[in-house]
C-alpha atoms as a PDB file:
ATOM      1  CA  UNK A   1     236.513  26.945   6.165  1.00  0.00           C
ATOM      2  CA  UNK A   2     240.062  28.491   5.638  1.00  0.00           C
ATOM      3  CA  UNK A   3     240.783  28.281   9.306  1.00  0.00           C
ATOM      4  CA  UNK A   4     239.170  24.795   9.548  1.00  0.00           C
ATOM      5  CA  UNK A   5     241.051  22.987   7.265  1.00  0.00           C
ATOM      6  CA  UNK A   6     244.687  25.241   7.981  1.00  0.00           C
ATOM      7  CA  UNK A   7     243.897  23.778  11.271  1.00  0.00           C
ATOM      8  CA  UNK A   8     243.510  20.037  10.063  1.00  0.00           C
ATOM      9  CA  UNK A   9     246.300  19.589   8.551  1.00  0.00           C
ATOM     10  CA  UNK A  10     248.207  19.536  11.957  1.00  0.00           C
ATOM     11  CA  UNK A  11     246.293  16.423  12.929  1.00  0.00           C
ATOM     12  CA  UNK A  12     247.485  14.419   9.424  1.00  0.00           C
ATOM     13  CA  UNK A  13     251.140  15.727  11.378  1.00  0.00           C
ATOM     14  CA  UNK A  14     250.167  15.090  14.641  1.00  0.00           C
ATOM     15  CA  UNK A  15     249.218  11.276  13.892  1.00  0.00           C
ATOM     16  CA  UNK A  16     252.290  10.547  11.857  1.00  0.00           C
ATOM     17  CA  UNK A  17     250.376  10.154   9.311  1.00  0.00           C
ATOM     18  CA  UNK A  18     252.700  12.422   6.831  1.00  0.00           C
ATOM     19  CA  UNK A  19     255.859  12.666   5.635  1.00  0.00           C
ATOM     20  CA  UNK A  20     257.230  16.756   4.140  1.00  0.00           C
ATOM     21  CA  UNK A  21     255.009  18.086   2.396  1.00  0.00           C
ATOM     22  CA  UNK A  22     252.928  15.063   1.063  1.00  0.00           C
ATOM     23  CA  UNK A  23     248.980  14.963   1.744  1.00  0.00           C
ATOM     24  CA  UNK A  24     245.967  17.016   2.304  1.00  0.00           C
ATOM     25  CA  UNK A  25     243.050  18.238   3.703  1.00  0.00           C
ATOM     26  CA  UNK A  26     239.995  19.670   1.636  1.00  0.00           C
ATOM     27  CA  UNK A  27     236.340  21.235   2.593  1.00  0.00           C
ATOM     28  CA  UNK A  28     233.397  22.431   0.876  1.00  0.00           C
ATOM     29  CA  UNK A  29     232.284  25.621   1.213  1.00  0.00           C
ATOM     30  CA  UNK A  30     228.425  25.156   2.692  1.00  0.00           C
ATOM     31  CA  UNK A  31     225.963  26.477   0.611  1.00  0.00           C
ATOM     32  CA  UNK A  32     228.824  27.319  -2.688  1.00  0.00           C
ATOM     33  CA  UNK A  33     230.340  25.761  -5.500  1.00  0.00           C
ATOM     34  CA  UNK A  34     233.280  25.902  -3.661  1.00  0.00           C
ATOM     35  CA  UNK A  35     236.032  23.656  -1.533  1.00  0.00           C
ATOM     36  CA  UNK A  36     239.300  25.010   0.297  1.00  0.00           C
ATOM     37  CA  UNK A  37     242.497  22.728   0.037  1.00  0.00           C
ATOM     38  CA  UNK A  38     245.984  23.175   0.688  1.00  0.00           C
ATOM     39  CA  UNK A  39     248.578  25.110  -1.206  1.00  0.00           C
ATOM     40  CA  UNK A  40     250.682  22.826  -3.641  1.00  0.00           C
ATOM     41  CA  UNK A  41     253.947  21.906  -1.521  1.00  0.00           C
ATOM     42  CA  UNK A  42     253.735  24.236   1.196  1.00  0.00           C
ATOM     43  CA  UNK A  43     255.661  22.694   4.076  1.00  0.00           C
ATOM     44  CA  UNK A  44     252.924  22.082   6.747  1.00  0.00           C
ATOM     45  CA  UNK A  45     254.752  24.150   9.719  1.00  0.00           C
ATOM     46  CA  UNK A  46     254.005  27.308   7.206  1.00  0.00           C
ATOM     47  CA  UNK A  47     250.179  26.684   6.259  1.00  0.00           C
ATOM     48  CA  UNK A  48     248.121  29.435   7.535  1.00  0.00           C
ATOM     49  CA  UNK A  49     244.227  30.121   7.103  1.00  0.00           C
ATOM     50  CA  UNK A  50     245.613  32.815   4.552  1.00  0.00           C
ATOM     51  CA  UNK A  51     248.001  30.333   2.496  1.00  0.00           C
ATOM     52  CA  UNK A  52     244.650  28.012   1.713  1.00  0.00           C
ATOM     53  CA  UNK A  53     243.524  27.724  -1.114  1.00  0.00           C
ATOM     54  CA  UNK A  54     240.036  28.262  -2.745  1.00  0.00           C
ATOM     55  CA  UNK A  55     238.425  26.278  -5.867  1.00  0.00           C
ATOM     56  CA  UNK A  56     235.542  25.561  -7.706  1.00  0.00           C
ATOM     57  CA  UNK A  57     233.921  22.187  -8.186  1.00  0.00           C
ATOM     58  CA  UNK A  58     235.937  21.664 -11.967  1.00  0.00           C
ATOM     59  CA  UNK A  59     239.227  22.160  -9.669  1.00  0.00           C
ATOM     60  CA  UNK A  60     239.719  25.976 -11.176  1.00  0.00           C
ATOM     61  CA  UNK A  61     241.496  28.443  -8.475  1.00  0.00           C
ATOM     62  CA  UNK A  62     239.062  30.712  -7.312  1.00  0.00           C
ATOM     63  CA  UNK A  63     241.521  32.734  -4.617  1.00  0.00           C
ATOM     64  CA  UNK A  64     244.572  32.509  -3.226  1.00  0.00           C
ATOM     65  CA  UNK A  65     248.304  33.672  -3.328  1.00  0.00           C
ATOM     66  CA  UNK A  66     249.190  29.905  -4.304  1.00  0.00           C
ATOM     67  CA  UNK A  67     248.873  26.893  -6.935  1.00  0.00           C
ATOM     68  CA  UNK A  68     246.283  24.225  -5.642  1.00  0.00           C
ATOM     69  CA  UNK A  69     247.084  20.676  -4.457  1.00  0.00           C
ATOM     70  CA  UNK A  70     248.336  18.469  -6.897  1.00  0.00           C
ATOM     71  CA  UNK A  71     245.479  16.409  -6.159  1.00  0.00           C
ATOM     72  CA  UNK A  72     243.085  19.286  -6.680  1.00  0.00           C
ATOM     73  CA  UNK A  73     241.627  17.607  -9.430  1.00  0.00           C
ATOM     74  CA  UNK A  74     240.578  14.178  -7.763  1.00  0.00           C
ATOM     75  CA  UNK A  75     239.342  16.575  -4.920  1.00  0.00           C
ATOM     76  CA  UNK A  76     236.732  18.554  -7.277  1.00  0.00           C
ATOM     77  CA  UNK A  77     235.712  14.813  -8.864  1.00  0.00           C
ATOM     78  CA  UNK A  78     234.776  13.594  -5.442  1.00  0.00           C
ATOM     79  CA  UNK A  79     233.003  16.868  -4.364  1.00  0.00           C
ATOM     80  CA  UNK A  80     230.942  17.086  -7.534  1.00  0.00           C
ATOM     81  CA  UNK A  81     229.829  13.463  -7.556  1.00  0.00           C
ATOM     82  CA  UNK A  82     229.170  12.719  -4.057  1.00  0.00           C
ATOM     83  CA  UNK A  83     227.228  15.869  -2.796  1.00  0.00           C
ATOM     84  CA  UNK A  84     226.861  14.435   0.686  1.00  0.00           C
ATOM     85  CA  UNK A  85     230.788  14.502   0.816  1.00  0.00           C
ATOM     86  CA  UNK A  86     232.326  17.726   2.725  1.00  0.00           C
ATOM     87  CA  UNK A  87     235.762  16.580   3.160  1.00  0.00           C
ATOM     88  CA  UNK A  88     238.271  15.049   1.250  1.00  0.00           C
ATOM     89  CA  UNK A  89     241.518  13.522   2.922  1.00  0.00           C
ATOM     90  CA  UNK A  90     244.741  12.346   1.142  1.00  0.00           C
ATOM     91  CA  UNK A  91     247.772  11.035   2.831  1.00  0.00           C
ATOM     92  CA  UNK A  92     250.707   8.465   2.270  1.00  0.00           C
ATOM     93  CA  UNK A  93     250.582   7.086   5.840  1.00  0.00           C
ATOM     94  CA  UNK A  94     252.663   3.922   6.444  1.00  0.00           C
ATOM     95  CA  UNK A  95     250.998   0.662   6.712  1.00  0.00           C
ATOM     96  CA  UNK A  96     247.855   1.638   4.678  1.00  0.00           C
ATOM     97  CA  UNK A  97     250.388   2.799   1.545  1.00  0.00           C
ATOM     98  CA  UNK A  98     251.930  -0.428   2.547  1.00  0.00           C
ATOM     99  CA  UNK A  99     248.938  -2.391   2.023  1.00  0.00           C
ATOM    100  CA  UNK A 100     247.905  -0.085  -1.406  1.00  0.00           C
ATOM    101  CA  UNK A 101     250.731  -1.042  -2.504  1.00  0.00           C
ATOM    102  CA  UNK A 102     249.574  -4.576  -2.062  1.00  0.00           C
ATOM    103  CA  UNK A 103     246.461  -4.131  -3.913  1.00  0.00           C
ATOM    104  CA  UNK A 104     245.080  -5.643  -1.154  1.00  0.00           C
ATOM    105  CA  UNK A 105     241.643  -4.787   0.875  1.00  0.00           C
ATOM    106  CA  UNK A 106     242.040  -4.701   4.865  1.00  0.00           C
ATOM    107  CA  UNK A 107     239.992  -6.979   5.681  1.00  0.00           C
ATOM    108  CA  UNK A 108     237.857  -6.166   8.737  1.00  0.00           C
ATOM    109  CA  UNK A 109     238.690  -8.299  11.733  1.00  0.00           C
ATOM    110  CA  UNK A 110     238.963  -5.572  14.652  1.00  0.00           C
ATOM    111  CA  UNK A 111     235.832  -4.063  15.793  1.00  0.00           C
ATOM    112  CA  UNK A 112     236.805  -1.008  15.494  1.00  0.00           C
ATOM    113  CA  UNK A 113     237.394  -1.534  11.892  1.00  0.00           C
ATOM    114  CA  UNK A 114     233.070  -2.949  11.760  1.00  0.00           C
ATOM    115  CA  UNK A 115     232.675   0.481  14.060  1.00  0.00           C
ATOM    116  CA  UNK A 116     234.520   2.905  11.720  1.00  0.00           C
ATOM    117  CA  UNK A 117     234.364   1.018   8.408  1.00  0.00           C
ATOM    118  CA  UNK A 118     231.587  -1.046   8.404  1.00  0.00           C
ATOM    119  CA  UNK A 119     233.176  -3.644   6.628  1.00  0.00           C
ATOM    120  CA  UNK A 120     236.476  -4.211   4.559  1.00  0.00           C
ATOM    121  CA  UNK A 121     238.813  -1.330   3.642  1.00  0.00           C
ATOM    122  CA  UNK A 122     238.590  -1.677   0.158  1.00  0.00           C
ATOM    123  CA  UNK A 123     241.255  -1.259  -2.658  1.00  0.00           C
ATOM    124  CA  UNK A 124     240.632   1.388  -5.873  1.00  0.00           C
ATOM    125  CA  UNK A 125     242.308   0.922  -8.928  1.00  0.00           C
ATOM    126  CA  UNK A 126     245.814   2.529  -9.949  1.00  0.00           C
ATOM    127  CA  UNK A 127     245.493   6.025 -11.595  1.00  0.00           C
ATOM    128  CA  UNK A 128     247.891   8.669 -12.314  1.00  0.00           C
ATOM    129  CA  UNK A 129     248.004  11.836 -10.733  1.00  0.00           C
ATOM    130  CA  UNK A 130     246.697  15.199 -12.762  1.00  0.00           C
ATOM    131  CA  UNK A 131     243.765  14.498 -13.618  1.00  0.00           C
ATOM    132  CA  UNK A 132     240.420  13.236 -12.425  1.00  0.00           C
ATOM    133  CA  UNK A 133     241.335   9.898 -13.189  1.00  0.00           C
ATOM    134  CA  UNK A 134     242.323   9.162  -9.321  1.00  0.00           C
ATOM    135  CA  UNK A 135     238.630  10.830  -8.214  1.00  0.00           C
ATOM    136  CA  UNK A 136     237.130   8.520 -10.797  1.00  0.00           C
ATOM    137  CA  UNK A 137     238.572   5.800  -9.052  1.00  0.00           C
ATOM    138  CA  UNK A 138     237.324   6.996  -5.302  1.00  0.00           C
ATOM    139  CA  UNK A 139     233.978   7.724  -6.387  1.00  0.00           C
ATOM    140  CA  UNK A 140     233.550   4.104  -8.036  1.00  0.00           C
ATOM    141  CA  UNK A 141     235.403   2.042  -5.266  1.00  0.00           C
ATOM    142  CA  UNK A 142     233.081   4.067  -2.212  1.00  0.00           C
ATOM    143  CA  UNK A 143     229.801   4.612  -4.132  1.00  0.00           C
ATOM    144  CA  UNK A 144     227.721   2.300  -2.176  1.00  0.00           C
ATOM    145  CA  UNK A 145     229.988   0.795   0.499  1.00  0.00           C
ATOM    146  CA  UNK A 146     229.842   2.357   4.000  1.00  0.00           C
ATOM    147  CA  UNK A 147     234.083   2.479   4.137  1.00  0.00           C
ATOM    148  CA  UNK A 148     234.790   6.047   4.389  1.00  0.00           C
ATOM    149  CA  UNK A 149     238.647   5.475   3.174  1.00  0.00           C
ATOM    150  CA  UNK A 150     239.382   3.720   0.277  1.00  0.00           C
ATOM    151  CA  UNK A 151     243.243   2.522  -0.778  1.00  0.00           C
ATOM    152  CA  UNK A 152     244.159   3.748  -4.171  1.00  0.00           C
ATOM    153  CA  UNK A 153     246.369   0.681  -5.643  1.00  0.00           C
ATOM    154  CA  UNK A 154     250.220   1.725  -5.640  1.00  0.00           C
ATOM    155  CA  UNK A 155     249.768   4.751  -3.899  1.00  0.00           C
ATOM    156  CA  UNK A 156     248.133   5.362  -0.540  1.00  0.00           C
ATOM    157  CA  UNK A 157     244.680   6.857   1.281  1.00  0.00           C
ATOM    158  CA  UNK A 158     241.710   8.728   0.164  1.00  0.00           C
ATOM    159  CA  UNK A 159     239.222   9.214   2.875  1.00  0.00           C
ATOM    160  CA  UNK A 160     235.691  11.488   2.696  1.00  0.00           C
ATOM    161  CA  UNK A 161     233.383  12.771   5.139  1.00  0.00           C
ATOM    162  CA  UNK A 162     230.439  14.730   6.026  1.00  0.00           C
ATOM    163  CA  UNK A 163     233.487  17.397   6.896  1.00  0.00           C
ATOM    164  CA  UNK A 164     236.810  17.544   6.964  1.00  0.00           C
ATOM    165  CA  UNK A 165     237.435  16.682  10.529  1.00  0.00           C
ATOM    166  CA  UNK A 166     235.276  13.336   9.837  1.00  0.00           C
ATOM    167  CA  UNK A 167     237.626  12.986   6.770  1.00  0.00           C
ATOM    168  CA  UNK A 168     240.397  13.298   8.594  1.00  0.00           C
ATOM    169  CA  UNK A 169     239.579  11.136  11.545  1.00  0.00           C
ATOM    170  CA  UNK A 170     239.003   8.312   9.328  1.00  0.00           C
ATOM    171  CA  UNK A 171     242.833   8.972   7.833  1.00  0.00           C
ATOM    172  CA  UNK A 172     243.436   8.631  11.386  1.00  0.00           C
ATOM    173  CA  UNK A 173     241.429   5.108  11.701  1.00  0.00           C
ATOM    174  CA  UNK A 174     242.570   3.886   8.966  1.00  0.00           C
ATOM    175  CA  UNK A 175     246.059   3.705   9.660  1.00  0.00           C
ATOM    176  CA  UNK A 176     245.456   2.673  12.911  1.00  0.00           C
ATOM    177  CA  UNK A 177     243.712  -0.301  11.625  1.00  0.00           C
ATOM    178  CA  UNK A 178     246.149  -0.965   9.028  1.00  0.00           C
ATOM    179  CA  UNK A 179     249.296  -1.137  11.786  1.00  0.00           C
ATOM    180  CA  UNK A 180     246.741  -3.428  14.046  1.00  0.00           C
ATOM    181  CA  UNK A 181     245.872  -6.002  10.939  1.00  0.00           C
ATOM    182  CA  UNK A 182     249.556  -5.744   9.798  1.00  0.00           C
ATOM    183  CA  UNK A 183     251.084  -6.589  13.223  1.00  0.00           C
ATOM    184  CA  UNK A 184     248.039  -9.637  13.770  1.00  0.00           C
ATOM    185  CA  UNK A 185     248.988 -11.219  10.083  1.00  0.00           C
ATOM    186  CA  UNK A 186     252.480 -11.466  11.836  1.00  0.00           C
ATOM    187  CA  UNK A 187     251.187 -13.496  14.290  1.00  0.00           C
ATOM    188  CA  UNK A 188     249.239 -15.738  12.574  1.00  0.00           C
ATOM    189  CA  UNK A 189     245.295 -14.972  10.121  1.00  0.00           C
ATOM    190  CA  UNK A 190     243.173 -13.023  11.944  1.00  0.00           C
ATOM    191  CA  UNK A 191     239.686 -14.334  12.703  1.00  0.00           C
ATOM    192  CA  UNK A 192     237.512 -12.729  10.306  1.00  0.00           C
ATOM    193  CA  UNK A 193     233.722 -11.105  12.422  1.00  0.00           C
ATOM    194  CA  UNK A 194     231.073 -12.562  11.004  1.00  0.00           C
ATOM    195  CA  UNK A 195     228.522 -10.124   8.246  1.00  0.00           C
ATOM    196  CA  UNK A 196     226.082 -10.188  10.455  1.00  0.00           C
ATOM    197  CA  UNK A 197     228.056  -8.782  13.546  1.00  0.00           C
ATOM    198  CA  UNK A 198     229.583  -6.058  11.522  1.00  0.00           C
ATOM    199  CA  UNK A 199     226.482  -5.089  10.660  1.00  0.00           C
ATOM    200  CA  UNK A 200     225.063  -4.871  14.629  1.00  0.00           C
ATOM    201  CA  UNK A 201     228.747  -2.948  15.647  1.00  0.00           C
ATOM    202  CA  UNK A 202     228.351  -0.477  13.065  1.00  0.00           C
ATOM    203  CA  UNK A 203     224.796   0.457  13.431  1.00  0.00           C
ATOM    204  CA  UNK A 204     225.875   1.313  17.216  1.00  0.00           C
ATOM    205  CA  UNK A 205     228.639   3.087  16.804  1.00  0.00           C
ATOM    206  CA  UNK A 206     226.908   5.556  13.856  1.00  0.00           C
ATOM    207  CA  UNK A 207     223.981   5.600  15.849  1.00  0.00           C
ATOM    208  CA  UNK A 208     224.332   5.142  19.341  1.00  0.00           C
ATOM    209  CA  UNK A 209     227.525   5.615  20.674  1.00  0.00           C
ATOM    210  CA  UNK A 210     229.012   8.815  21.970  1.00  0.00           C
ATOM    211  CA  UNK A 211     226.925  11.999  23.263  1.00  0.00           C
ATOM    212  CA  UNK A 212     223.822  12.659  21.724  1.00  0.00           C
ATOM    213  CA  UNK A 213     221.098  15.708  21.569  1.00  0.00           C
ATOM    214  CA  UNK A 214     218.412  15.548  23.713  1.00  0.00           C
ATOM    215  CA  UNK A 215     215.528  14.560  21.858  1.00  0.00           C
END
């Protein structure tokens, strides 16, 4: 899991979707108390499989040379109350920090955003960082909605997965969508897709699209 998410965090740098040393990339451990995150502001050129960072679910180093993610603590919040979460993302990419600091949901009017999404990108509520007060607020805002990424108000992106990479290819998604919707609100308002489409586009795309085992 080391190597796994040392390797991740090129993508979040890859995709633009960072700025120095600003976001990160967290897994659990299968089968342990345990998730791996990234050192506290460790420039990302310099992260190794060795420089991660390991903790248990109350956000308490475990091993490593370093000090944890500042965001360790929203991290352990999310991994303890949403067991079927394996990866936690956190960036300050552009236009969906743009819309956070909005307050403002993106609303879902690409189909990739019904694919990915299933709906809305919604909006969680401010928080400060140090606590579990921002975890509180990604727990609450998700629990029940299919959106894996959720838009903490005034700040920027929180996305979870059934791994890292699926965390961090929402991150990816998400801003993608959030440029798309931006540029399309310059243009004129986007036609919204009706429920009941969303609904037929996201069921295929979780459950149909791509390569599948044989059965």
């Amino acid at each position: 899991m080391r190597t796994t998410v040392a390797s991740l965090h090129a993508e979040l740098v890859r995709y633009g979707l960072v700025a120095w040393t600003a976001g990160n990339v967290s897994g659990r451990v299968p089968g342990e108390d345990l998730f791996v995150i990234k050192p506290s502001g460790v420039s990302y050129d310099e992260l190794t499989p060795e420089s991660m960072v390991v903790c248990d679910l109350d956000g308490n180093l475990v091993e490593g040379d370093h000090a944890p993610s500042s965001d360790t603590a929203a991290h352990a919040y999310v991994y303890r109350h949403m067991p079927h979460v394996g990866g936690v993302v956190h960036t300050h990419s552009t236009y969906a920090s743009a819309w956070a600091a909005r307050g403002e949901p993106i609303p879902c009017v690409l189909t990739a955003m019904a694919d990915e999404f299933g709906g809305d990108i919604p909006v969680g509520p401010f928080a400060l960082i140090g606590d579990d007060s921002i975890g509180q607020g990604i727990v609450a805002t998700l629990d029940g909605h299919r959106s894996p990424a959720v838009l903490m108000r005034n700040h920027g992106v929180f996305t979870i997965g059934k791994d890292p990479k699926a965390a961090v290819k929402a991150a990816v998604m998400c801003e993608d969508v959030a440029r798309t919707v931006h540029v399309a609100r310059q243009l004129g308002e986007p036609l919204p897709i009706k429920p009941e489409h969303i609904d037929r586009l996201y069921d295929r795309y979780q459950n149909v699209y791509g390569q599948r085992s044989p059965r």
